[in-house]
C-alpha atoms as a PDB file:
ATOM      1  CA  UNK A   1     116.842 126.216  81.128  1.00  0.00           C
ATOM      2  CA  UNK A   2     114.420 127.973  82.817  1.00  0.00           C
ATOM      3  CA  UNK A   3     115.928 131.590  81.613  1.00  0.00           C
ATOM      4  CA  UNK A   4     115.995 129.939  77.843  1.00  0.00           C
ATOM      5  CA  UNK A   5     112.219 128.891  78.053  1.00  0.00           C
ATOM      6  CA  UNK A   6     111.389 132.773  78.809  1.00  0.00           C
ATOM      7  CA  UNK A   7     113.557 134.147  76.099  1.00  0.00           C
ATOM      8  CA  UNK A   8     111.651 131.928  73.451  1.00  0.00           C
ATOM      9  CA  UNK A   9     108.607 132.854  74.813  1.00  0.00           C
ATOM     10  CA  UNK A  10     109.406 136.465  74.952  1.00  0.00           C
ATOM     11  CA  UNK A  11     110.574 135.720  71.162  1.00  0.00           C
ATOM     12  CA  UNK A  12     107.382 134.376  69.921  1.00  0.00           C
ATOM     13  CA  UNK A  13     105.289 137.034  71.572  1.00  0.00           C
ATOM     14  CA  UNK A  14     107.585 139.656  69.868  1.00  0.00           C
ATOM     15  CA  UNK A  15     107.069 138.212  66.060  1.00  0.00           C
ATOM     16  CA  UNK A  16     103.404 137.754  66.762  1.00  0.00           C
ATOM     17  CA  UNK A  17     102.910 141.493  68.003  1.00  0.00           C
ATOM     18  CA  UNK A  18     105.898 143.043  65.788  1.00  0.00           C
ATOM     19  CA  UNK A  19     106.891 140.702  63.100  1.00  0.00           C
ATOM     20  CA  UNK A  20     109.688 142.011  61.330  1.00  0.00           C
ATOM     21  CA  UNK A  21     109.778 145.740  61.244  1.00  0.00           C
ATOM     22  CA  UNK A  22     110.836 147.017  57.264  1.00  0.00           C
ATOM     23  CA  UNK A  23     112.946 149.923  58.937  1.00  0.00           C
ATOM     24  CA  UNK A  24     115.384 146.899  60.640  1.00  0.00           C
ATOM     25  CA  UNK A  25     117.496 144.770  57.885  1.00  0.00           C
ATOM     26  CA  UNK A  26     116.691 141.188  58.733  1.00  0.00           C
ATOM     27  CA  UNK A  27     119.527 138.802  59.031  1.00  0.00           C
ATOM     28  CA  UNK A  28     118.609 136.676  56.278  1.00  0.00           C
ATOM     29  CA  UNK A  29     119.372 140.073  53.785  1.00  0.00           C
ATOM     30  CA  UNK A  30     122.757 139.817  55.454  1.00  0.00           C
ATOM     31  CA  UNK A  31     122.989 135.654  54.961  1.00  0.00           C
ATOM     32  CA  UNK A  32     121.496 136.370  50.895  1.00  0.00           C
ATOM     33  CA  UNK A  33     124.750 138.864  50.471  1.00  0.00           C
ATOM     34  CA  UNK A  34     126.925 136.333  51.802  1.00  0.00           C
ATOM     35  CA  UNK A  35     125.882 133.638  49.667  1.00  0.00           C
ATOM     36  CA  UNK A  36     125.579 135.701  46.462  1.00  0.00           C
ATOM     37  CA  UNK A  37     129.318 136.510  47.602  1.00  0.00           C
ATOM     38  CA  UNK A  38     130.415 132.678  48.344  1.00  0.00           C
ATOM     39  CA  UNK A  39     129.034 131.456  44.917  1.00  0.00           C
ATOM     40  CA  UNK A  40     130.789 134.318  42.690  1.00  0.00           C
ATOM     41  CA  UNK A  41     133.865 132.946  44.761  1.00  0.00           C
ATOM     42  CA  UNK A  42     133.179 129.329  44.674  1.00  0.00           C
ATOM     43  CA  UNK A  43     132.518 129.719  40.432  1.00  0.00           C
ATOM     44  CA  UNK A  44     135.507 131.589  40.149  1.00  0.00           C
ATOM     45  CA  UNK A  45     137.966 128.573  42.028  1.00  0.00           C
ATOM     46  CA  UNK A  46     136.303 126.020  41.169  1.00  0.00           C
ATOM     47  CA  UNK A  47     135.565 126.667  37.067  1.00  0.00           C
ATOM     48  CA  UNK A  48     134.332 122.992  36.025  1.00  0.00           C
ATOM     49  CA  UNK A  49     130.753 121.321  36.598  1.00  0.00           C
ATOM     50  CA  UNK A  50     132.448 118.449  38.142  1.00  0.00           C
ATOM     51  CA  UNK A  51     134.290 120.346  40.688  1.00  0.00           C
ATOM     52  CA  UNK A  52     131.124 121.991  41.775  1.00  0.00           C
ATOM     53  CA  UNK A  53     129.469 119.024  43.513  1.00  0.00           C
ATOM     54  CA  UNK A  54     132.465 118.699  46.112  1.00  0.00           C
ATOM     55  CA  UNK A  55     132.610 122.664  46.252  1.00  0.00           C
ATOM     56  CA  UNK A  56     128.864 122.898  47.299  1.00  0.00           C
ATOM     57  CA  UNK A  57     129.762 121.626  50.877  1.00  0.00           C
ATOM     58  CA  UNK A  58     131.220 124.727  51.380  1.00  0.00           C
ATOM     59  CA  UNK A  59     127.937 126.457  51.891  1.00  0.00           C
ATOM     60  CA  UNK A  60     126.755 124.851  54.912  1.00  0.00           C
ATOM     61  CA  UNK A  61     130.273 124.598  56.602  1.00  0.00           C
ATOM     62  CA  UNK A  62     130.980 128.441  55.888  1.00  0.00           C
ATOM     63  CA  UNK A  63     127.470 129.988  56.423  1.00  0.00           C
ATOM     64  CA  UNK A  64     125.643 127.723  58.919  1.00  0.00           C
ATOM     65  CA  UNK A  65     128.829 127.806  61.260  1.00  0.00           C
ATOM     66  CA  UNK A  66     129.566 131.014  60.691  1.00  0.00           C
ATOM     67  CA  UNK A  67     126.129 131.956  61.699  1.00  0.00           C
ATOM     68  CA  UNK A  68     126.285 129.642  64.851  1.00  0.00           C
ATOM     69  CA  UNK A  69     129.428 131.128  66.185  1.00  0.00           C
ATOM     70  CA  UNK A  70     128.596 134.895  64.927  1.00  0.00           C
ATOM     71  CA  UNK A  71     125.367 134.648  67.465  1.00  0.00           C
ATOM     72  CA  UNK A  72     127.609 132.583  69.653  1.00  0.00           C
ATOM     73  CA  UNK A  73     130.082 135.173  69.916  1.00  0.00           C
ATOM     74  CA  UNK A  74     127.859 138.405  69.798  1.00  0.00           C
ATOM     75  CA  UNK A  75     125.730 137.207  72.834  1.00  0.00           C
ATOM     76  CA  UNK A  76     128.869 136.274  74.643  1.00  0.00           C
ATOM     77  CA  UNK A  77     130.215 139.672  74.211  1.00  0.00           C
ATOM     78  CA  UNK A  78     126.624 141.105  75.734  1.00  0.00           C
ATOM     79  CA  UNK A  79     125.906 139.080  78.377  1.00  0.00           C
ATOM     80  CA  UNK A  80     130.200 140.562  79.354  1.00  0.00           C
ATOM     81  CA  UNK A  81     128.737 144.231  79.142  1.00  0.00           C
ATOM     82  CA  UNK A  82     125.182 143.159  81.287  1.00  0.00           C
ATOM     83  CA  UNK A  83     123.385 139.645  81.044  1.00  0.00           C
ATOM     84  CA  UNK A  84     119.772 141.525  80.680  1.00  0.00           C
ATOM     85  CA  UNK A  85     121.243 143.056  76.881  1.00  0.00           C
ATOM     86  CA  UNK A  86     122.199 140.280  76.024  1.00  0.00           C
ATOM     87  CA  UNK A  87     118.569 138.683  77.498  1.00  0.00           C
ATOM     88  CA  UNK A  88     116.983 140.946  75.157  1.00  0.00           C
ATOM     89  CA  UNK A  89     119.251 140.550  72.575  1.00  0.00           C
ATOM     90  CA  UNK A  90     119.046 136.982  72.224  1.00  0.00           C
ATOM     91  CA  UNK A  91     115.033 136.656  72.204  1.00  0.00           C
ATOM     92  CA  UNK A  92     114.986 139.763  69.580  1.00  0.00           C
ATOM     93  CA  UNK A  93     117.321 137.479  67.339  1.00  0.00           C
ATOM     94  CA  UNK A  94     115.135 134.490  67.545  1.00  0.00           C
ATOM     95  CA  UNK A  95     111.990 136.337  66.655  1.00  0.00           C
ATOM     96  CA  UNK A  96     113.632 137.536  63.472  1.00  0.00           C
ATOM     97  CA  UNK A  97     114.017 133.545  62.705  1.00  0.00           C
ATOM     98  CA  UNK A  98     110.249 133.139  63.235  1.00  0.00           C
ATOM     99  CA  UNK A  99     107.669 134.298  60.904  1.00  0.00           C
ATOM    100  CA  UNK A 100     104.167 133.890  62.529  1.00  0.00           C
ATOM    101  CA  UNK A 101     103.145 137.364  61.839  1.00  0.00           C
ATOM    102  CA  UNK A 102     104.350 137.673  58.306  1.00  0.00           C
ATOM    103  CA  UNK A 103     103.007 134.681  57.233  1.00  0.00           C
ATOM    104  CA  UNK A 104      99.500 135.076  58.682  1.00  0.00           C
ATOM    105  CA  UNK A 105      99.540 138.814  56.972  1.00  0.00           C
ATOM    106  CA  UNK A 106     100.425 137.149  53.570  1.00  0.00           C
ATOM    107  CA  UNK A 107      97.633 134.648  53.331  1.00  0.00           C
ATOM    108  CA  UNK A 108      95.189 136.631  54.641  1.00  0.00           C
ATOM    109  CA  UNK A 109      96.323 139.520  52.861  1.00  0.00           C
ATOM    110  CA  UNK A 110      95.422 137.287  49.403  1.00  0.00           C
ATOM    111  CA  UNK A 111      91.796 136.580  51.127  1.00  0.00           C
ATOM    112  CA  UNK A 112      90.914 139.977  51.511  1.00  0.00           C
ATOM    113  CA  UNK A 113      91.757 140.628  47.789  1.00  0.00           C
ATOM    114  CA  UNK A 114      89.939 137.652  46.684  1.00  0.00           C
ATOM    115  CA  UNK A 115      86.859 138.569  48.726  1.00  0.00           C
ATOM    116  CA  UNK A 116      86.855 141.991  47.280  1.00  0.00           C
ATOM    117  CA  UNK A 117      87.064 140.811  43.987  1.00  0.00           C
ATOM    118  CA  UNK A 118      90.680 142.385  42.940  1.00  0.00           C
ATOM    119  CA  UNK A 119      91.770 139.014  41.179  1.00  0.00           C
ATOM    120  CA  UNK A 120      94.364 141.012  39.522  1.00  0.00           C
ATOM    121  CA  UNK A 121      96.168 142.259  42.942  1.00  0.00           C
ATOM    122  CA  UNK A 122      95.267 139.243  44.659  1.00  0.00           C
ATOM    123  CA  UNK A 123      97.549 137.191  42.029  1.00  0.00           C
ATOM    124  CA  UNK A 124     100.275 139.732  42.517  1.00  0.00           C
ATOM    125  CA  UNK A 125      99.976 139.100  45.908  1.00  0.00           C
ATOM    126  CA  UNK A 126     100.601 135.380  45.615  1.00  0.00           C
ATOM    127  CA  UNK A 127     103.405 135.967  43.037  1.00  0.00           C
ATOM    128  CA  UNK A 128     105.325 138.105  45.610  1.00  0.00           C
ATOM    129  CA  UNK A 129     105.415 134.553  48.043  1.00  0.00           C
ATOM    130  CA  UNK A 130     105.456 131.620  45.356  1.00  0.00           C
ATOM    131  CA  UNK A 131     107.751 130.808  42.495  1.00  0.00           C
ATOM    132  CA  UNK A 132     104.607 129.530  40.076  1.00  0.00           C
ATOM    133  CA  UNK A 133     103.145 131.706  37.262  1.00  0.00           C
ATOM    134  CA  UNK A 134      99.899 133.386  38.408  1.00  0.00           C
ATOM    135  CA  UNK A 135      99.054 135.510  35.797  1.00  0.00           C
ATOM    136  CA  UNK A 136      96.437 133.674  34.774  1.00  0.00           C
ATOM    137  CA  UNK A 137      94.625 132.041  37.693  1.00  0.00           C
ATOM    138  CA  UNK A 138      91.727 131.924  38.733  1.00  0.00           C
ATOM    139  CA  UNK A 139      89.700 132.128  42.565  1.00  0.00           C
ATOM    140  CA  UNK A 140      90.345 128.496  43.350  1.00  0.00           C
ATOM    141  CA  UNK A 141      94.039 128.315  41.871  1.00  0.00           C
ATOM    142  CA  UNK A 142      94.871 131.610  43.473  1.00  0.00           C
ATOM    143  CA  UNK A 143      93.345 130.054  46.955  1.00  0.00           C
ATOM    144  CA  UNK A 144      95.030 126.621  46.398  1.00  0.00           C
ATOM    145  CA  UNK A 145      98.320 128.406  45.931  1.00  0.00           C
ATOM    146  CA  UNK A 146      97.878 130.622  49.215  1.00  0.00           C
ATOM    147  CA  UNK A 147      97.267 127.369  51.031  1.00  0.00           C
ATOM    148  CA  UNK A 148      99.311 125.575  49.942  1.00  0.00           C
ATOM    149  CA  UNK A 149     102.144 128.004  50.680  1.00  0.00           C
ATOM    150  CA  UNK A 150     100.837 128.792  54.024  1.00  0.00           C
ATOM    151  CA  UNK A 151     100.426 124.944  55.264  1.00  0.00           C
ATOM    152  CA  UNK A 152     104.702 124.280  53.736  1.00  0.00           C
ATOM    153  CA  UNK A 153     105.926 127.165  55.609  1.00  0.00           C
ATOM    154  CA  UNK A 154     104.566 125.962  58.947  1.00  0.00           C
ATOM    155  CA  UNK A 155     107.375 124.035  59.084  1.00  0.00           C
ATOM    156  CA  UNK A 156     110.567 126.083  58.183  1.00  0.00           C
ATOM    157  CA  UNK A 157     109.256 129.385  59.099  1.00  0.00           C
ATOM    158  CA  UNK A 158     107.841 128.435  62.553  1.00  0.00           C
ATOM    159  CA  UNK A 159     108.116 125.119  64.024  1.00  0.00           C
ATOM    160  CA  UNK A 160     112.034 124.553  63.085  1.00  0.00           C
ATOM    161  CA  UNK A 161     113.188 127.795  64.306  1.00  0.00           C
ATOM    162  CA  UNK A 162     111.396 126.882  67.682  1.00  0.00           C
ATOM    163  CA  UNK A 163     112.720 123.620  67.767  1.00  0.00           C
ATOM    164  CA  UNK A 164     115.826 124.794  67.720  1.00  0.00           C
ATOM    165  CA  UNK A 165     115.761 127.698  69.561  1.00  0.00           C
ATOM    166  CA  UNK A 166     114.693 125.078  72.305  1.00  0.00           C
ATOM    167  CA  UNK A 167     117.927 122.976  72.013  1.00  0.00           C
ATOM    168  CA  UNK A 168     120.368 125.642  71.374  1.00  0.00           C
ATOM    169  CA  UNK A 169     119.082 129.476  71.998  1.00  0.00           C
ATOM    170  CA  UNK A 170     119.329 131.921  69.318  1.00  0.00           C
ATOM    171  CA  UNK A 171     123.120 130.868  68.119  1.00  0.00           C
ATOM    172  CA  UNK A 172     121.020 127.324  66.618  1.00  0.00           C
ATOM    173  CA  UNK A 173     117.978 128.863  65.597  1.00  0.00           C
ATOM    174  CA  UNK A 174     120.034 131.419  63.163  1.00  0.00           C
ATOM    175  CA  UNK A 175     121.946 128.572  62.281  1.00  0.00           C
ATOM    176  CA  UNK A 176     118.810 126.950  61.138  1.00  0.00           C
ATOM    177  CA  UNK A 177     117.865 130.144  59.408  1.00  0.00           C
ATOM    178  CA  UNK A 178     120.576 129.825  57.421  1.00  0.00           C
ATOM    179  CA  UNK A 179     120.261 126.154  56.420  1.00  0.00           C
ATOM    180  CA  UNK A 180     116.744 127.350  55.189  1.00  0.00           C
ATOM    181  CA  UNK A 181     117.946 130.392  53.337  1.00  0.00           C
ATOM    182  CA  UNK A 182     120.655 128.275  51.719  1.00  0.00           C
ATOM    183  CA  UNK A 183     118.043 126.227  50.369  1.00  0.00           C
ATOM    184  CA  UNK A 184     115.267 128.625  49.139  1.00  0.00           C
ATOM    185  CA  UNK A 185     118.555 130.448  47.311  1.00  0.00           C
ATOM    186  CA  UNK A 186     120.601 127.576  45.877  1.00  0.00           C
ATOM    187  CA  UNK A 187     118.586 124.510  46.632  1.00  0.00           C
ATOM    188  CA  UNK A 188     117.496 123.576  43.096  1.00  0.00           C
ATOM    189  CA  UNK A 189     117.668 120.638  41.165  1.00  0.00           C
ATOM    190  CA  UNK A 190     117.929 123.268  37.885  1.00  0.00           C
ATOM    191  CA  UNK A 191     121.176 122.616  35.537  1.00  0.00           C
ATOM    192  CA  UNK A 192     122.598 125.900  37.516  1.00  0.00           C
ATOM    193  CA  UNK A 193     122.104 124.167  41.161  1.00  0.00           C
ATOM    194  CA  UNK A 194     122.378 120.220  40.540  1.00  0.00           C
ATOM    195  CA  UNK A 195     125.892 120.488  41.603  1.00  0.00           C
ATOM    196  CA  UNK A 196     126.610 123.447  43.734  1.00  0.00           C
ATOM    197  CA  UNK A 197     123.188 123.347  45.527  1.00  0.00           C
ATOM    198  CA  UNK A 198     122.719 119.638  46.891  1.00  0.00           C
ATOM    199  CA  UNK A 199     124.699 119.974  49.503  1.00  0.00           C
ATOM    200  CA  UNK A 200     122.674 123.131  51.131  1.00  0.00           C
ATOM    201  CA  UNK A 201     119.162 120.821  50.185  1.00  0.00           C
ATOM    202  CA  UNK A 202     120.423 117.849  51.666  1.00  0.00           C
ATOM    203  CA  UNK A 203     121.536 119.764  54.789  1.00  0.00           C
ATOM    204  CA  UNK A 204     117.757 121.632  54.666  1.00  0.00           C
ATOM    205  CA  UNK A 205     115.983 117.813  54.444  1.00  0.00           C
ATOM    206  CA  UNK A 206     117.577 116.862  57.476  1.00  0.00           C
ATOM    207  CA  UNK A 207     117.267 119.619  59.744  1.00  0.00           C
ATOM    208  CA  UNK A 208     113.680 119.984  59.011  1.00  0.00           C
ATOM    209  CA  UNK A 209     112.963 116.083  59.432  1.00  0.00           C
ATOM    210  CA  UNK A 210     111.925 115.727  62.872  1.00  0.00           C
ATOM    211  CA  UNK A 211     110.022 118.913  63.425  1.00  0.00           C
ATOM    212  CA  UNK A 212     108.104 118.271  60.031  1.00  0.00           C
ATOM    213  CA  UNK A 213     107.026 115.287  61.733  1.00  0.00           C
ATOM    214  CA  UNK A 214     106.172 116.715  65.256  1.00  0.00           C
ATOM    215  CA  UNK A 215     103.999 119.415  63.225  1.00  0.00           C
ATOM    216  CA  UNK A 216     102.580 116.493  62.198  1.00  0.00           C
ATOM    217  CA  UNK A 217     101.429 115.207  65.232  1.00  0.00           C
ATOM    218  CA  UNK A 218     100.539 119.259  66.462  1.00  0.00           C
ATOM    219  CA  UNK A 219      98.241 119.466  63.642  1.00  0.00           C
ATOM    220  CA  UNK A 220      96.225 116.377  64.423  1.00  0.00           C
ATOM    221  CA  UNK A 221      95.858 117.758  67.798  1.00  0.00           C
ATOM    222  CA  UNK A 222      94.999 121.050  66.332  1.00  0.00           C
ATOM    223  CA  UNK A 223      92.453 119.914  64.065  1.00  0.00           C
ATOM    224  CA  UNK A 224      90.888 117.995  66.848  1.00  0.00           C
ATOM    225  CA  UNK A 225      90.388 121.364  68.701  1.00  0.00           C
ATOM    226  CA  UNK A 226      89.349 123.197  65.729  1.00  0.00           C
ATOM    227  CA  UNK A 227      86.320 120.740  65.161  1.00  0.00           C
ATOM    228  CA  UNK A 228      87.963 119.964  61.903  1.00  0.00           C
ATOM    229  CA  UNK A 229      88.063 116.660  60.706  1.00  0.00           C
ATOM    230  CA  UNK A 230      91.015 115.409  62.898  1.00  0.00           C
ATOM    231  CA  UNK A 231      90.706 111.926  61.700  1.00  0.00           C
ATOM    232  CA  UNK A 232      91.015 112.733  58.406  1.00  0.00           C
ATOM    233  CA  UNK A 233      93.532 114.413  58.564  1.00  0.00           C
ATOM    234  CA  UNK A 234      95.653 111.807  59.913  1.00  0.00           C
ATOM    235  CA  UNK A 235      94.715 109.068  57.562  1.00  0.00           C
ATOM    236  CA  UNK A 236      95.907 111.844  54.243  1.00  0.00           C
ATOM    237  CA  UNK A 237      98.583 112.409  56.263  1.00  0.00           C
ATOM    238  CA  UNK A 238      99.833 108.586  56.740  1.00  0.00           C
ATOM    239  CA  UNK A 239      99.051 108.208  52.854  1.00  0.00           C
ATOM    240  CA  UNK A 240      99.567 111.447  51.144  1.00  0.00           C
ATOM    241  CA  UNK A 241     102.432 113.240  52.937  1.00  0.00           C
ATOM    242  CA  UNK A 242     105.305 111.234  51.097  1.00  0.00           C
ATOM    243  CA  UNK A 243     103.572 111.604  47.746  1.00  0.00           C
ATOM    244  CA  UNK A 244     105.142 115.550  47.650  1.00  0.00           C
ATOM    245  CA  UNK A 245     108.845 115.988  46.352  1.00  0.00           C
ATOM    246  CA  UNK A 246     110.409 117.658  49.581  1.00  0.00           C
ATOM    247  CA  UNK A 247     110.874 114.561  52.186  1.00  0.00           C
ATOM    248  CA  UNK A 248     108.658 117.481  55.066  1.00  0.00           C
ATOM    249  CA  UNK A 249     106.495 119.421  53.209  1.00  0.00           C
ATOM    250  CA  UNK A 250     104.087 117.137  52.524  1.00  0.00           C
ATOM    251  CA  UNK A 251     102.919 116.574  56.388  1.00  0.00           C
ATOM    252  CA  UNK A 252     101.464 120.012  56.693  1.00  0.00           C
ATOM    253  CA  UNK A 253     100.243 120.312  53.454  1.00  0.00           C
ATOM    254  CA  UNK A 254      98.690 116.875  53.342  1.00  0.00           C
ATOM    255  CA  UNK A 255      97.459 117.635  56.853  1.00  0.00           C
ATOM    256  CA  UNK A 256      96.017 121.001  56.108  1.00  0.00           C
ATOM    257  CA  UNK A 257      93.998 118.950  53.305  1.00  0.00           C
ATOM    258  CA  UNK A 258      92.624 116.061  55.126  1.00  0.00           C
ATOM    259  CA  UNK A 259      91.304 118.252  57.851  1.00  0.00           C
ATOM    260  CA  UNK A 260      89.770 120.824  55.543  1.00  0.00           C
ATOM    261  CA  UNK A 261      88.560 118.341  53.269  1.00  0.00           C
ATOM    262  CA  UNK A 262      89.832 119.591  49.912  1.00  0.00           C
ATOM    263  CA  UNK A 263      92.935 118.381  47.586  1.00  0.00           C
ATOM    264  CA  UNK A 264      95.983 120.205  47.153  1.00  0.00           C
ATOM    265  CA  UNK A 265      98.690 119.988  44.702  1.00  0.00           C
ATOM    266  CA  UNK A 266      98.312 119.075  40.873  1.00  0.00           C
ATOM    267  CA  UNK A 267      99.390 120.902  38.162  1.00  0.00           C
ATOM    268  CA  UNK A 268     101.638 124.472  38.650  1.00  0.00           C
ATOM    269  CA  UNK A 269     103.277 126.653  35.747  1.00  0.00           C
ATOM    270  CA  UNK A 270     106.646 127.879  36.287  1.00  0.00           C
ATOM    271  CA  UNK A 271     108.028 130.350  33.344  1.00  0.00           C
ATOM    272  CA  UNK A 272     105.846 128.562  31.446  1.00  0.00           C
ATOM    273  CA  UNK A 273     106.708 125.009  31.592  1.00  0.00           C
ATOM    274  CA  UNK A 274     104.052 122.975  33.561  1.00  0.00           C
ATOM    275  CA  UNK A 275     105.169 120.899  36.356  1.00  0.00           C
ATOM    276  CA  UNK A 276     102.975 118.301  37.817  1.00  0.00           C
ATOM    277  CA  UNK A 277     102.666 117.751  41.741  1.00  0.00           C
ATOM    278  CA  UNK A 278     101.154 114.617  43.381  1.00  0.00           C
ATOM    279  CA  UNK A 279      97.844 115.629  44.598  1.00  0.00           C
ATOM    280  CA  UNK A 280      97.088 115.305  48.342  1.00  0.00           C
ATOM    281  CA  UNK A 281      93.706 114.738  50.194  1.00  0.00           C
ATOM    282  CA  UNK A 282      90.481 113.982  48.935  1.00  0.00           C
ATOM    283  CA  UNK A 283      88.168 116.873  46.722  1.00  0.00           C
ATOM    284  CA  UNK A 284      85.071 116.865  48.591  1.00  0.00           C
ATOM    285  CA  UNK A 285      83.879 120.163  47.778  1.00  0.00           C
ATOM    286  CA  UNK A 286      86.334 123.005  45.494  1.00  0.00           C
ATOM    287  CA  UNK A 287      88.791 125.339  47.492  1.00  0.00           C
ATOM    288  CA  UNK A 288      87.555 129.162  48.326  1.00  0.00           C
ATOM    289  CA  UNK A 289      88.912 131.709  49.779  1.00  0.00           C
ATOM    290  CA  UNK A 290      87.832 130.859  53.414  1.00  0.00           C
ATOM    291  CA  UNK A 291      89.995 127.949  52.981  1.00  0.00           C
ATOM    292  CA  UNK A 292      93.261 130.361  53.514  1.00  0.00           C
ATOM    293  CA  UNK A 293      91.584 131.765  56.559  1.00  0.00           C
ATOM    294  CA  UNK A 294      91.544 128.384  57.895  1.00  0.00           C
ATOM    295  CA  UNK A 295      94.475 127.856  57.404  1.00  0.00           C
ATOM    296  CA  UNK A 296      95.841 130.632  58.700  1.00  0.00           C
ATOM    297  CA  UNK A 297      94.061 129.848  61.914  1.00  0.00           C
ATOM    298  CA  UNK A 298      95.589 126.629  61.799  1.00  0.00           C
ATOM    299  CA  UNK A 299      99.145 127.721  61.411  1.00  0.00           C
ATOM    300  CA  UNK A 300      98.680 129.977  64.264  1.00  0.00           C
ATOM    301  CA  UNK A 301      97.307 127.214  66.552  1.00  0.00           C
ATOM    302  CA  UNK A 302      99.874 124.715  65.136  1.00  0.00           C
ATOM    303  CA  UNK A 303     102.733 127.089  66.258  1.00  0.00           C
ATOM    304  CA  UNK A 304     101.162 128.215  69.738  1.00  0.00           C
ATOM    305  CA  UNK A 305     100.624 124.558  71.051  1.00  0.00           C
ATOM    306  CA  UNK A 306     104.129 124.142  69.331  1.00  0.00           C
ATOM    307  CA  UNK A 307     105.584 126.490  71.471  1.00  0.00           C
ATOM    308  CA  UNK A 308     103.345 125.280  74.541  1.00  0.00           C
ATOM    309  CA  UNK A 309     105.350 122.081  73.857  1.00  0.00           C
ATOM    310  CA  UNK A 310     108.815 123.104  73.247  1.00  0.00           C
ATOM    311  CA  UNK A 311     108.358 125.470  76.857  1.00  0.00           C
ATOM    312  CA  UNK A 312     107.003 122.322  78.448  1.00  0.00           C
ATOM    313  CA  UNK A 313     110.236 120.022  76.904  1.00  0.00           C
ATOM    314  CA  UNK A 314     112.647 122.798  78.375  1.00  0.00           C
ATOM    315  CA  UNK A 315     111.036 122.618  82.116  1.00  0.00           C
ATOM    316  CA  UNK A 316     111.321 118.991  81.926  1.00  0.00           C
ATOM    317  CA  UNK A 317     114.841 118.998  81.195  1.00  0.00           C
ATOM    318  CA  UNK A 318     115.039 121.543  84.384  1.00  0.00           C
ATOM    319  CA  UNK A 319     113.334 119.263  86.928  1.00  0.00           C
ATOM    320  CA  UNK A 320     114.884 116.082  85.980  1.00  0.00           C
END
């Protein structure tokens, strides 16, 4: 346990310092092939829309175990040749299932365009990390998005793959990378998903329940420290949180409202086509720029006392 708690540590410090280098293929590249693979295969056995439904439980059973017992297997293999490789090995792999670094460079990233002025490059910017239109929006849409996307991802790019890491090393954390990747690729309620994808979005909901709901908790805390409205924040969360359409999402992103004291969701264009989102938190004053920095700052403090708490669960588990 003890060994486990400084591989996750060592892990965290490496994506905050290094993120993920462009020169090293990240797993998830390897986990898109092998879906893109799986559904040519899946379309080709099973040919009719009703078949589909059944077939989608394939994903999950072939990819998620695959990538448990892959790890599983590779590690084992290391830790024959010298237990230090496969020390380093394993806390390399769990960085690559974090995204601290990447995230915070995103969002603030879009704040330094917006702050300069480039609207043009800073709605590039968001288009390259949302799936709405952005050709058209302005300051405060372009902010809202950046927010918005920053406060979600808390959750499934952070606080999950610690969460796991902490029960299971790296072999559940890539697991759990998978389950996520599975949904962002095939997790759609579109006429080409209903079927094949609800499996893999179903599997996503559950394995992100409880730590959407101990980020939950971390944020209140965090806000508290932050001198942010900390109260607030848990009264939108208590009321707003189930109002968004993922059954996790909405407890950062209501959270991230109520203590900056601006409303996120509304109205979003995708390909055209407006879709209409459940607004969250209360619009005491319009959303700027600084509001990304914020919550940037947030996400990092959500996922240090995160870690401070998955570290401290581990130690526990050692004494007792």
């Amino acid at each position: 346990m003890l060994e486990r708690a400084c591989i996750i540590l060592t892990a965290y410090i490496i994506d905050r310092v290094i993120g993920d280098p462009r020169w090293i293929t990240h797993p998830v590249v390897y986990m898109g092939r092998v879906i893109t693979w799986l559904e040519a295969k899946i379309r080709m056995f099973f040919p009719r829309e009703e078949q589909l439904k059944q077939a989608g439980i394939l994903f999950p059973i072939i990819l998620v175990g695959g990538s448990f017992l892959c790890m599983w297997g590779l590690l084992t293999l290391l830790h024959l040749i010298h237990p230090w490789l496969a020390w380093v090995a394993e806390a390399w792999f769990i960085s690559t299932t974090i995204a601290t670094k990447g995230l915070a460079e995103a969002g603030m990233g879009i704040y330094r365009l917006l702050k300069q002025g480039k609207m043009e490059e800073a709605r590039h910017a968001l288009s390259m990390i949302v799936g709405r239109d952005t050709e058209s929006l302005n300051e405060q849409e372009v902010s809202r998005g950046a927010v918005e996307t920053v406060a979600e991802n808390i959750v499934d790019a952070i606080l999950s793959p610690l969460f796991y890491a902490a029960i299971g090393g790296a072999p559940l954390a890539m697991a759990y990378r998978a389950v996520n990747t599975l949904d962002s690729m095939i997790g759609y309620k579109n006429e080409k998903y209903r079927n094949l994808g609800w499996a893999s979005a179903r599997f996503d909901d559950l394995a992100n329940y409880i730590p959407a709901r101990l980020a939950a908790l971390t944020l209140v805390f965090v806000s508290w420290v932050m001198r942010l409205d900390s109260r607030n924040c848990a009264i939108i969360i208590l009321r707003d949180a189930r109002r968004h359409p993922s059954p996790n999402s909405g407890f950062t992103e209501a959270g991230v409202a109520g203590a900056l004291g601006i409303q996120l969701g509304g109205t979003n264009y995708y390909q055209g086509i407006p879709s209409h989102r459940a607004k969250m938190g209360e619009a005491h004053r319009p959303i700027e720029p600084n509001d990304i920095k914020e919550t940037v700052d947030i996400m990092k403090w959500v996922s240090f006392f995160f870690l401070l708490l998955c570290l401290l669960s581990i130690l526990t588990l050692e004494w007792i």
